[in-house]
C-alpha atoms as a PDB file:
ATOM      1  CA  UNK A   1      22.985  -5.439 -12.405  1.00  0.00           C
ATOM      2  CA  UNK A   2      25.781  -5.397 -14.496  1.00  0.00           C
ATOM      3  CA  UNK A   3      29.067  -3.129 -14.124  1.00  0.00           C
ATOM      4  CA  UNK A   4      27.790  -1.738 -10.404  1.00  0.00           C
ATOM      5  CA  UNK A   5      24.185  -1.422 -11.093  1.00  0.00           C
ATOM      6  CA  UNK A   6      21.846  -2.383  -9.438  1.00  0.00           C
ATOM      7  CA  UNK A   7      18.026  -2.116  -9.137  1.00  0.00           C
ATOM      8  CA  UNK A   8      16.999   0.447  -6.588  1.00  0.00           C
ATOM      9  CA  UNK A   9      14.083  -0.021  -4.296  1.00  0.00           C
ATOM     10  CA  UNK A  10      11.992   2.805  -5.959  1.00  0.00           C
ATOM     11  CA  UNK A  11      12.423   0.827  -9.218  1.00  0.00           C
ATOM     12  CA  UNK A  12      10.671  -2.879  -7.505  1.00  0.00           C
ATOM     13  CA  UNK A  13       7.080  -1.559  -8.731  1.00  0.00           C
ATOM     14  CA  UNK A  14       7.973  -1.057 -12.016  1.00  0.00           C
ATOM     15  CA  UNK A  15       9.500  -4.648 -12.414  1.00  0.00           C
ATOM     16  CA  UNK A  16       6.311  -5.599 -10.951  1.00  0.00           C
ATOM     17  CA  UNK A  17       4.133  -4.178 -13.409  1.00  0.00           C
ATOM     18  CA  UNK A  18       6.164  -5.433 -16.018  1.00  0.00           C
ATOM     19  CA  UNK A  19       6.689  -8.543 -14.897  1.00  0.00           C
ATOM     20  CA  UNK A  20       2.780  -8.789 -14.476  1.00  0.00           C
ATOM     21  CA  UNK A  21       2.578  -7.227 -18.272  1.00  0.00           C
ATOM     22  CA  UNK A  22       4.841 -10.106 -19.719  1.00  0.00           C
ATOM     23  CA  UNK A  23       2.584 -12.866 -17.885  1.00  0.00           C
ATOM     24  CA  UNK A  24      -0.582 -11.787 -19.948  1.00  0.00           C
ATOM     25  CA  UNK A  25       1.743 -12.235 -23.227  1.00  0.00           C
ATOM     26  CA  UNK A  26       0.254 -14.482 -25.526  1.00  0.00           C
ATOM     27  CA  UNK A  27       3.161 -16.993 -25.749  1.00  0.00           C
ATOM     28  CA  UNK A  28       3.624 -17.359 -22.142  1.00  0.00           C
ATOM     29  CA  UNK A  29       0.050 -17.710 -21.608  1.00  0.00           C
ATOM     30  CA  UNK A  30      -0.239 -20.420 -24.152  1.00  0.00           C
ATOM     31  CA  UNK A  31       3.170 -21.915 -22.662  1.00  0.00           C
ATOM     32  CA  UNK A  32       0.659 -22.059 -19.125  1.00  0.00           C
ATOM     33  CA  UNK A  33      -2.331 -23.768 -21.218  1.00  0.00           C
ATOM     34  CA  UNK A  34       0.232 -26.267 -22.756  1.00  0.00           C
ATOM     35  CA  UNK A  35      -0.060 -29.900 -21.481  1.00  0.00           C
ATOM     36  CA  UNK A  36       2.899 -31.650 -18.999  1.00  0.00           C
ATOM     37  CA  UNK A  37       4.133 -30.114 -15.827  1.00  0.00           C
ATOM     38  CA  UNK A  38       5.245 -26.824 -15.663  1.00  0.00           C
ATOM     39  CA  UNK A  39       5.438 -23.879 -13.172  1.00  0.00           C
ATOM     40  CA  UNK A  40       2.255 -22.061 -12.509  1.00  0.00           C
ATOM     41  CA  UNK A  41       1.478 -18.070 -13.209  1.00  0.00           C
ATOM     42  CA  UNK A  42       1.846 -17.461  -9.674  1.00  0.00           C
ATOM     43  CA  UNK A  43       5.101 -19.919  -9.114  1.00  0.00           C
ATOM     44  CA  UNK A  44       6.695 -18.011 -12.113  1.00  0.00           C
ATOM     45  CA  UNK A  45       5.635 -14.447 -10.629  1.00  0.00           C
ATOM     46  CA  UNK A  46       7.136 -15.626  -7.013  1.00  0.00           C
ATOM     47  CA  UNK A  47      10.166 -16.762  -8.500  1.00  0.00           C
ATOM     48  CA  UNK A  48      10.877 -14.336 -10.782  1.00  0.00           C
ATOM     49  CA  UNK A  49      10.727 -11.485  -7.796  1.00  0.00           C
ATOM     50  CA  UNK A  50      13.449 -13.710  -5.993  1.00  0.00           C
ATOM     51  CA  UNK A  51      15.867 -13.348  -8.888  1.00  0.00           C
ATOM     52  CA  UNK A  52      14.747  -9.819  -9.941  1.00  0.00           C
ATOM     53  CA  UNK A  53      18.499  -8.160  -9.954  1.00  0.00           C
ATOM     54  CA  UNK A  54      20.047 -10.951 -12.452  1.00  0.00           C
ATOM     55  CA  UNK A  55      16.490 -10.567 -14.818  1.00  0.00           C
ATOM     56  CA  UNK A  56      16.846  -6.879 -14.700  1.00  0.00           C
ATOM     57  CA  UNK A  57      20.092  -6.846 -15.883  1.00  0.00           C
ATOM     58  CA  UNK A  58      19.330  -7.698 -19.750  1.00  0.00           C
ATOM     59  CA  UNK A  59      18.016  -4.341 -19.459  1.00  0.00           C
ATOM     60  CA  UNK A  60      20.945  -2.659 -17.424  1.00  0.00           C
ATOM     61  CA  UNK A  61      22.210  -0.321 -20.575  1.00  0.00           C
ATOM     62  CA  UNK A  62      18.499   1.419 -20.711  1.00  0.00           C
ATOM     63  CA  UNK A  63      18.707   0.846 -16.941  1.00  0.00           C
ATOM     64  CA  UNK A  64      21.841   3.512 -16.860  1.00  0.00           C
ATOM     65  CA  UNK A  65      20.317   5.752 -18.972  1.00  0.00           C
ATOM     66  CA  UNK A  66      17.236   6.290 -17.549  1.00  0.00           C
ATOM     67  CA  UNK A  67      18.925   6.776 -13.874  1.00  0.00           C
ATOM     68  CA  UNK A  68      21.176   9.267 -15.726  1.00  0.00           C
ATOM     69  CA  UNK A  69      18.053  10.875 -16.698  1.00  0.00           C
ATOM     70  CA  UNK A  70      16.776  10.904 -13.899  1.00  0.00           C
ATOM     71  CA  UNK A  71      19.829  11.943 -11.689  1.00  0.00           C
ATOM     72  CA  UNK A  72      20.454  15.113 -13.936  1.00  0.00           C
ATOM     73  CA  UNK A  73      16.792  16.135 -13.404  1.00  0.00           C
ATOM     74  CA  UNK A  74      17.291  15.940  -9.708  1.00  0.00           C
ATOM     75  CA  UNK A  75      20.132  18.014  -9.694  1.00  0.00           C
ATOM     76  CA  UNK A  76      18.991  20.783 -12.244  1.00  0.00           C
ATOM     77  CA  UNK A  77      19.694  24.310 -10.822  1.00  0.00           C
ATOM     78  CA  UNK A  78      16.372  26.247 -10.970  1.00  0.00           C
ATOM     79  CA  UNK A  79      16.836  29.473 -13.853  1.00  0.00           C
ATOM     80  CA  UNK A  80      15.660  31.939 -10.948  1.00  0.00           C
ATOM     81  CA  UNK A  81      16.808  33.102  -7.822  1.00  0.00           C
ATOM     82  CA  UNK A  82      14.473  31.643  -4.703  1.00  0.00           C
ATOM     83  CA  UNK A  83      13.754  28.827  -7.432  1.00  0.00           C
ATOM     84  CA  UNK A  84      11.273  26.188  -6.421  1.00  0.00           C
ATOM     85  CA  UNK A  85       7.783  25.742  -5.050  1.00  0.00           C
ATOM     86  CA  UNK A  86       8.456  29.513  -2.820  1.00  0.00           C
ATOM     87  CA  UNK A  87       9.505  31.446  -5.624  1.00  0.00           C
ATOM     88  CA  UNK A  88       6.186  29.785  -7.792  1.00  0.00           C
ATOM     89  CA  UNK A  89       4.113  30.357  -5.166  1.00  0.00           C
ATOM     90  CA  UNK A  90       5.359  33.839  -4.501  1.00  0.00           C
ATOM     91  CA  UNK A  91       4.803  34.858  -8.539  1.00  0.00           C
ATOM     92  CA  UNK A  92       1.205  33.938  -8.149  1.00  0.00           C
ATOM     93  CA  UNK A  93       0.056  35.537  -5.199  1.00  0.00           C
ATOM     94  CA  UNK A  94      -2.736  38.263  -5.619  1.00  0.00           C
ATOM     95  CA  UNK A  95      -4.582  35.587  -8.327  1.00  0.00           C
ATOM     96  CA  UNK A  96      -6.576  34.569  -6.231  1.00  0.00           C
ATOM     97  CA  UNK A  97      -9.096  37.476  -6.354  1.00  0.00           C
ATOM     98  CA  UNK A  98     -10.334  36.024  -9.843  1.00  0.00           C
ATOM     99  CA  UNK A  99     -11.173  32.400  -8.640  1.00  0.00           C
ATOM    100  CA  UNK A 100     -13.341  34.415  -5.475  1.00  0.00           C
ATOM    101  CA  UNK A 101     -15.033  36.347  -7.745  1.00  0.00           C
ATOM    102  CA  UNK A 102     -15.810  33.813 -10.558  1.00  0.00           C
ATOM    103  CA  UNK A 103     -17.619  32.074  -6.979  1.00  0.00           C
ATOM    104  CA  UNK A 104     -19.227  35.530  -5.486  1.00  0.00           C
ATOM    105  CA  UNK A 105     -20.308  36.776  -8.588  1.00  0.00           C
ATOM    106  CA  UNK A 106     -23.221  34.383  -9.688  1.00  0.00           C
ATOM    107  CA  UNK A 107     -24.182  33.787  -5.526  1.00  0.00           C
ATOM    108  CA  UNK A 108     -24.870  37.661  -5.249  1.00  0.00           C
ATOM    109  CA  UNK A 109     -26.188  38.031  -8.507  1.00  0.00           C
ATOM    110  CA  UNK A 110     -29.008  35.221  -8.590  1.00  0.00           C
ATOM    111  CA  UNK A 111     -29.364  36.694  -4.732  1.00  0.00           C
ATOM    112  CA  UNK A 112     -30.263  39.845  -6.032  1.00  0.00           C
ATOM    113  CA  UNK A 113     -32.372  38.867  -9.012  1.00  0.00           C
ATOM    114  CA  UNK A 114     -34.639  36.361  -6.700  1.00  0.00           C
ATOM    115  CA  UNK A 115     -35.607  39.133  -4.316  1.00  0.00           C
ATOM    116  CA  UNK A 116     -36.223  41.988  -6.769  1.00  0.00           C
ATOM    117  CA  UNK A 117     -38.050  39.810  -9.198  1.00  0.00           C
ATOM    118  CA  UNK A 118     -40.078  39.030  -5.597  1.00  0.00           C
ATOM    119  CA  UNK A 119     -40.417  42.324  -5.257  1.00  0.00           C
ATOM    120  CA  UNK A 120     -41.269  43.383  -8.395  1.00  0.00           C
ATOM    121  CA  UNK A 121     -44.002  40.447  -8.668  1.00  0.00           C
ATOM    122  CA  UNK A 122     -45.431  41.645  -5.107  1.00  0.00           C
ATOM    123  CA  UNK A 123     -45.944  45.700  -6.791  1.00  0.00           C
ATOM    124  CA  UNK A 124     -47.098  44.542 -10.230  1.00  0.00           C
ATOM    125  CA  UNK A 125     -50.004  42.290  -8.611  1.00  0.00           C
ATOM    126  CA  UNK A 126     -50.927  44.997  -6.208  1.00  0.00           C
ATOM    127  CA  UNK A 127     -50.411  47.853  -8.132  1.00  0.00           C
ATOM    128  CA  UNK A 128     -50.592  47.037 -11.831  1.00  0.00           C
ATOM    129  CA  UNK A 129     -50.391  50.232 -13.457  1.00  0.00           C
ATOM    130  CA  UNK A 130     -47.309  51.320 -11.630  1.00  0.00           C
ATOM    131  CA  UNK A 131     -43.852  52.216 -13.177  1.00  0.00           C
ATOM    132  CA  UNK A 132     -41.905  50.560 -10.160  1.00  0.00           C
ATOM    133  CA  UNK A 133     -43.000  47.504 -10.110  1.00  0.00           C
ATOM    134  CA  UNK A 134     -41.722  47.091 -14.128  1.00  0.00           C
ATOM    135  CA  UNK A 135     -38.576  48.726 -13.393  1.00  0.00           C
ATOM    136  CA  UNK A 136     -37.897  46.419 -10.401  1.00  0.00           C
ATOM    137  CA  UNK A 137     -38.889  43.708 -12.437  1.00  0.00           C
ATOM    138  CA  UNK A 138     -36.436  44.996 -15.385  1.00  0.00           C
ATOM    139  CA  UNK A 139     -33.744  44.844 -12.967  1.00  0.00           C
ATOM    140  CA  UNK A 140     -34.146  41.259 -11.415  1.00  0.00           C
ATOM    141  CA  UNK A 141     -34.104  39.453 -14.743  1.00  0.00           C
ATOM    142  CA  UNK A 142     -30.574  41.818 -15.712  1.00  0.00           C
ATOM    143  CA  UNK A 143     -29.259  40.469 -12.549  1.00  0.00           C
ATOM    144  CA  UNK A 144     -30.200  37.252 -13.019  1.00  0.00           C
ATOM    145  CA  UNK A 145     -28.487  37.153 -16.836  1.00  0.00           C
ATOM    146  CA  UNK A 146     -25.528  38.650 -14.894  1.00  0.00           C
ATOM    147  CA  UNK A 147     -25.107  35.618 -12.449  1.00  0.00           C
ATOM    148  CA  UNK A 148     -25.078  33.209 -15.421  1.00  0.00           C
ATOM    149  CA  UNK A 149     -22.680  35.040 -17.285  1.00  0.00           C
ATOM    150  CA  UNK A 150     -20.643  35.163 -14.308  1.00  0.00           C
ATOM    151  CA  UNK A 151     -20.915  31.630 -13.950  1.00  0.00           C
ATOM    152  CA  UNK A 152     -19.843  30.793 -17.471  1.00  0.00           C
ATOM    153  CA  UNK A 153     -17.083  32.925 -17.633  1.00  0.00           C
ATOM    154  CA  UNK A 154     -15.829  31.481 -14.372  1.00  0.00           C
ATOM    155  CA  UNK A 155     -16.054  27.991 -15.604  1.00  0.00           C
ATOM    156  CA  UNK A 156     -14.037  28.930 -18.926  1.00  0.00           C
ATOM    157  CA  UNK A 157     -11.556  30.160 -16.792  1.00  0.00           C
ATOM    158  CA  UNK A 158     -11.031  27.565 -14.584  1.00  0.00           C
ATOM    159  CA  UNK A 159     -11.114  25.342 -17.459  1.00  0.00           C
ATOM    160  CA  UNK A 160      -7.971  27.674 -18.800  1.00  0.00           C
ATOM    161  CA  UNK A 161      -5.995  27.321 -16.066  1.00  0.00           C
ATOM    162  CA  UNK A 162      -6.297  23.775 -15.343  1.00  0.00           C
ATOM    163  CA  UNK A 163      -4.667  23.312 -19.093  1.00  0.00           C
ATOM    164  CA  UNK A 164      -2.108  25.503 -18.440  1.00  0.00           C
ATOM    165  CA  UNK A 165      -1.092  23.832 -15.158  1.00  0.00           C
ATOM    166  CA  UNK A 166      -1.544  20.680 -16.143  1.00  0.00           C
ATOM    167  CA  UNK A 167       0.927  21.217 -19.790  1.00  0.00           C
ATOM    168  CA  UNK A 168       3.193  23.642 -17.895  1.00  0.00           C
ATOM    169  CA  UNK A 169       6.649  22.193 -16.415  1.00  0.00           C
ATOM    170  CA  UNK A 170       8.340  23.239 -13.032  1.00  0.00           C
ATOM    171  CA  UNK A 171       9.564  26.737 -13.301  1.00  0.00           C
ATOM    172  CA  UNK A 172      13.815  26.771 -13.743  1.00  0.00           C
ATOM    173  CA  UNK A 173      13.633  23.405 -16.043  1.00  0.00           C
ATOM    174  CA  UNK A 174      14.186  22.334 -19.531  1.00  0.00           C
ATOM    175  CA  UNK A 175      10.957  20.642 -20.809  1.00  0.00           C
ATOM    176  CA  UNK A 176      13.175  18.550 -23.062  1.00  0.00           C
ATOM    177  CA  UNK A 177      14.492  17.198 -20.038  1.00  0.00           C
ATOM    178  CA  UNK A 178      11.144  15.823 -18.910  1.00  0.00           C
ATOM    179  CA  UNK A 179      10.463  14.566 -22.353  1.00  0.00           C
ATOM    180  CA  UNK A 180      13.496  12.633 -22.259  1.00  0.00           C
ATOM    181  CA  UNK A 181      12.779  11.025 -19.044  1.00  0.00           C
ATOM    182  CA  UNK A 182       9.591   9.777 -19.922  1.00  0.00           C
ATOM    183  CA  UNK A 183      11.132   8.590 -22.671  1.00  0.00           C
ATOM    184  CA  UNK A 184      14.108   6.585 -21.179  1.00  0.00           C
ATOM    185  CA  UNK A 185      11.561   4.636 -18.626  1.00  0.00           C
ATOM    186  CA  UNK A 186       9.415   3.471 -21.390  1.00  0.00           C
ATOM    187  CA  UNK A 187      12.681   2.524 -23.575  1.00  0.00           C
ATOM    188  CA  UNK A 188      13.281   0.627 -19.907  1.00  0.00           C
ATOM    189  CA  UNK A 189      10.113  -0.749 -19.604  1.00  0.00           C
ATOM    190  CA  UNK A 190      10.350  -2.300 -23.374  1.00  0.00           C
ATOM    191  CA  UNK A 191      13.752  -3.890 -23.122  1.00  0.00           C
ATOM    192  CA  UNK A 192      13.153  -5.250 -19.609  1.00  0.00           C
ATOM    193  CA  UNK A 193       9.663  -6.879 -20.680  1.00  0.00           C
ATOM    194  CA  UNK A 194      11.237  -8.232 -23.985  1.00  0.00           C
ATOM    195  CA  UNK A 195      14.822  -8.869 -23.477  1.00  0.00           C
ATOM    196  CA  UNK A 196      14.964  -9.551 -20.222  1.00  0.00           C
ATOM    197  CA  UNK A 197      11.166 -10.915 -18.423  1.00  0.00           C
ATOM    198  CA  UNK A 198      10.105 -12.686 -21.538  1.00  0.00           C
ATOM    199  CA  UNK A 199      13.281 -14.925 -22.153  1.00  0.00           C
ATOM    200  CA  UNK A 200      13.302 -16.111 -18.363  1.00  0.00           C
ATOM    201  CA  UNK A 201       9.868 -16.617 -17.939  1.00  0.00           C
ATOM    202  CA  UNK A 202      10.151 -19.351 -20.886  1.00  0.00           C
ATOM    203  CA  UNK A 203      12.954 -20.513 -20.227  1.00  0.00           C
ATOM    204  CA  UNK A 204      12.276 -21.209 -16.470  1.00  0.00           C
ATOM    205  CA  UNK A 205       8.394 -22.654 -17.042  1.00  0.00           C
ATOM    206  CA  UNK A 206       9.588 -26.314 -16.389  1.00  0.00           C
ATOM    207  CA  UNK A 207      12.122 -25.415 -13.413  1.00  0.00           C
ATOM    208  CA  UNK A 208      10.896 -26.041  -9.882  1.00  0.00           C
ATOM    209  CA  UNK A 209       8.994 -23.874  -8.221  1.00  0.00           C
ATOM    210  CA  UNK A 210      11.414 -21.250  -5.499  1.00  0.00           C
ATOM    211  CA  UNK A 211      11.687 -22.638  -2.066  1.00  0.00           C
ATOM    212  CA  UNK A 212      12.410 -19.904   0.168  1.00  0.00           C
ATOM    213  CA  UNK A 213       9.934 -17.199   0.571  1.00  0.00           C
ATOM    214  CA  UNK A 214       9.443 -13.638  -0.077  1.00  0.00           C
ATOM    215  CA  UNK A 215      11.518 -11.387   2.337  1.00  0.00           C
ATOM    216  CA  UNK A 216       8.615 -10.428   4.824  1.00  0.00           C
ATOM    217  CA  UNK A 217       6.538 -13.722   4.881  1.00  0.00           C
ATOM    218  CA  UNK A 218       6.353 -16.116   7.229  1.00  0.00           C
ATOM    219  CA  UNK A 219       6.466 -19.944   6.482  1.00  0.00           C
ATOM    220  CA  UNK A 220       3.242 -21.407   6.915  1.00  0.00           C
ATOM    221  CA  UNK A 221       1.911 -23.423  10.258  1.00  0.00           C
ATOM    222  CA  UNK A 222       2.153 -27.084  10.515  1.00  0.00           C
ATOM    223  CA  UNK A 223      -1.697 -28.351   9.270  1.00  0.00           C
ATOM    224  CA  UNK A 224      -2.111 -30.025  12.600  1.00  0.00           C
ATOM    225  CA  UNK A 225      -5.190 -31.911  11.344  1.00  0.00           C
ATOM    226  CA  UNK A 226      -3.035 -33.344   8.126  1.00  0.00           C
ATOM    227  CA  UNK A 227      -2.223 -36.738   8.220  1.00  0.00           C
ATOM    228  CA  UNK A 228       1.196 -37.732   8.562  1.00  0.00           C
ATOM    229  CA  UNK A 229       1.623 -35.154  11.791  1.00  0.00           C
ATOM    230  CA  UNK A 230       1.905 -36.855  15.068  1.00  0.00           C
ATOM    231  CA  UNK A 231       1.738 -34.909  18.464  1.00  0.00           C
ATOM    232  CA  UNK A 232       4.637 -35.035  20.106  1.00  0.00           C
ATOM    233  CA  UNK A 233       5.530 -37.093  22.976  1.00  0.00           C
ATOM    234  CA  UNK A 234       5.355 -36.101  26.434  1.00  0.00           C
ATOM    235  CA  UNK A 235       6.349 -38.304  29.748  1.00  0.00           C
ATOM    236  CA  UNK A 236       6.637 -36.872  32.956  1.00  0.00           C
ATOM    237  CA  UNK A 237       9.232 -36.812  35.353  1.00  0.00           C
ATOM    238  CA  UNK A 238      10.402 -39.820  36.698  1.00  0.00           C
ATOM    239  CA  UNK A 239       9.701 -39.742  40.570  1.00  0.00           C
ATOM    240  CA  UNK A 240       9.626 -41.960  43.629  1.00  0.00           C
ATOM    241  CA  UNK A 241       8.865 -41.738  46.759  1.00  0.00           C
ATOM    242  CA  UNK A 242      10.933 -42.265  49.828  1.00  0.00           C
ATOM    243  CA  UNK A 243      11.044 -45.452  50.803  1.00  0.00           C
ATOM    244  CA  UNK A 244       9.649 -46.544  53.851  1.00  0.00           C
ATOM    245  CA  UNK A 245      10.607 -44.539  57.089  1.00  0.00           C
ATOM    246  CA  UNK A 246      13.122 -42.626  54.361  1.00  0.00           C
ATOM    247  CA  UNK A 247      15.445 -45.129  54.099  1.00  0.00           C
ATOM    248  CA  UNK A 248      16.323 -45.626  50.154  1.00  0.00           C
ATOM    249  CA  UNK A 249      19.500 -46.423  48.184  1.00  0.00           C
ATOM    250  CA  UNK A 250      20.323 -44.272  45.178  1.00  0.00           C
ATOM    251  CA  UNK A 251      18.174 -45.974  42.714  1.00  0.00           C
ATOM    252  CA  UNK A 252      15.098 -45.281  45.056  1.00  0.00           C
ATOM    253  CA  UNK A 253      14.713 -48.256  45.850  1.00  0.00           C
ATOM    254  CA  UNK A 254      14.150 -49.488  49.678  1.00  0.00           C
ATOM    255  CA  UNK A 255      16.925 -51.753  50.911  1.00  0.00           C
ATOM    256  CA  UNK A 256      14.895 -53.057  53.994  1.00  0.00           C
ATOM    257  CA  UNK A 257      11.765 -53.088  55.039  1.00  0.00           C
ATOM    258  CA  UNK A 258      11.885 -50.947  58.639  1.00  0.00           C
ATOM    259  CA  UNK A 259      10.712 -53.466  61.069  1.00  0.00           C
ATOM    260  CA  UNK A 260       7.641 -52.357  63.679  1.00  0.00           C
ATOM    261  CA  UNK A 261       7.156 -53.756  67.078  1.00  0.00           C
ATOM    262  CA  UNK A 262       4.340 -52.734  68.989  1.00  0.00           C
ATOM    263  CA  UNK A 263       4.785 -51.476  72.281  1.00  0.00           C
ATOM    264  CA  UNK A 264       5.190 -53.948  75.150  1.00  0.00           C
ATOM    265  CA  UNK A 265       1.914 -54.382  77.197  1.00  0.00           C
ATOM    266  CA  UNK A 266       2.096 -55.824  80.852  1.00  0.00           C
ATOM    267  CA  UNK A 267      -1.415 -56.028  82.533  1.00  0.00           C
ATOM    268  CA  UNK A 268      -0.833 -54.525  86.496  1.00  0.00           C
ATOM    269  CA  UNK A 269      -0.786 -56.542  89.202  1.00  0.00           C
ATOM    270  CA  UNK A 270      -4.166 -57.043  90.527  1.00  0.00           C
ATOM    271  CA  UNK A 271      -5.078 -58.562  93.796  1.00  0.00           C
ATOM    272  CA  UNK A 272      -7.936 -58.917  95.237  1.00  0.00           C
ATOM    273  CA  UNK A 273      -9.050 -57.937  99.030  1.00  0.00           C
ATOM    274  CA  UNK A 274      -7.037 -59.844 101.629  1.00  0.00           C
ATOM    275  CA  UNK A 275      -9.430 -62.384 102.981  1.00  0.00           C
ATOM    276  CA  UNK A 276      -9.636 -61.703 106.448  1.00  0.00           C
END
């Protein structure tokens, strides 16, 4: 970007998302319906991630700001001594016991009121006109409105805490700092997808389409079955034989034929018997 910077790696996916937000605009998608040739949704998307550091740099002043931001944050001494995730996690040990009971309370309560109200149920149907079996009775239906009020207050004071955690800032910062933040990335996000994304993607609809790939993909095969691809040529390596008996000039060629004579044959003498 302009004047030194640049757009960090952990700020790609939010180019992406607005880059995808300022495709589904209205005027570039009625640019994409319009008739004549013209880039695609996906050509425009491709090339616009090639040439992402000069298209982020219409928005390099809210760019600087919001890395400010974000920098000071970062480097924010925490109020406290031990500051941090320790020192929070240190200031809320020993509150745990009210999450276990909030769980314990209605287990051992509706525990209690099944087995006296079985009890209680047993005594009254054997025994009728006996005291006991009321006063056991009494007690399991108590313990049984005692395991639902457990339960209820339990789940209002999860429901508490969950609010608080989820409104409540990092212990040692200045909320306003947080609130500023958010508010310098959406200022970002509004001046990249208007004064920046926007202007390129019309202005580049009727450009051709980028030729080199994305870093990290590989250029497609060869369609071997396409026509206009021809195997390539093999021959194989020229050889010849010695000539006859070995005898061959450079070229392999035989300069004589070797000439064969048979071995001489001579029949032996043969005489017959002398006569006598």
């Amino acid at each position: 970007m302009s004047n030194g910077t640049h757009l960090l790696a952990e700020d790609r996916p939010d180019f992406t998302r607005v880059l995808d937000d300022a495709l589904r605009d209205t005027t570039v998608q009625q640019a994409l319906r319009a008739d004549g040739h013209h880039l695609t949704a996906e050509q425009l998307h491709t090339k616009a991630m090639l040439h992402a550091e000069p298209i982020a740099a219409g928005a390099a002043e809210e760019y600087r700001h919001y890395l400010a931001l974000r920098t000071a944050l970062a480097d924010a001494p925490a109020s406290h001594p031990g500051g941090g995730l320790t020192a929070r996690l240190r200031s809320e040990e020993g509150a745990g016991f009210f999450p276990v009971l909030t769980v314990l309370a209605p287990i051992l309560a509706w525990s209690a009121a099944l087995l006296l109200l079985l009890i209680g149920y047993v005594l009254r149907g054997a025994a009728p006109d006996l005291v006991l079996g009321r006063t056991v009775l009494t007690a399991g239906w108590v313990a049984l409105a005692a395991g639902v009020a457990a339960l209820t207050a339990g789940g209002v004071g999860l429901v508490l805490t969950a609010l608080r955690d989820g409104s409540a800032t990092p212990r040692g910062q200045d909320p306003q700092l947080y609130a500023d933040l958010a508010d310098a990335r959406r200022a970002w996000h509004t001046a990249l997808r208007d004064r920046a994304i926007l202007p390129w993607l019309l202005a580049n609809l009727d450009s051709e389409p980028a030729l080199s790939p994305l870093p990290g993909q590989r250029p497609a095969p060869p369609d071997l079955l396409s026509p206009g691809y021809s195997r390539g040529t093999y021959a194989s390596p020229g050889f010849t034989s010695p000539g006859v008996e070995g005898l061959t000039d450079p070229q392999g060629r035989s300069p004589r034929h070797a000439e064969f004579t048979g071995p001489g044959y001579t029949p032996p003498d043969f005489t017959g018997p002398d006569e006598v």
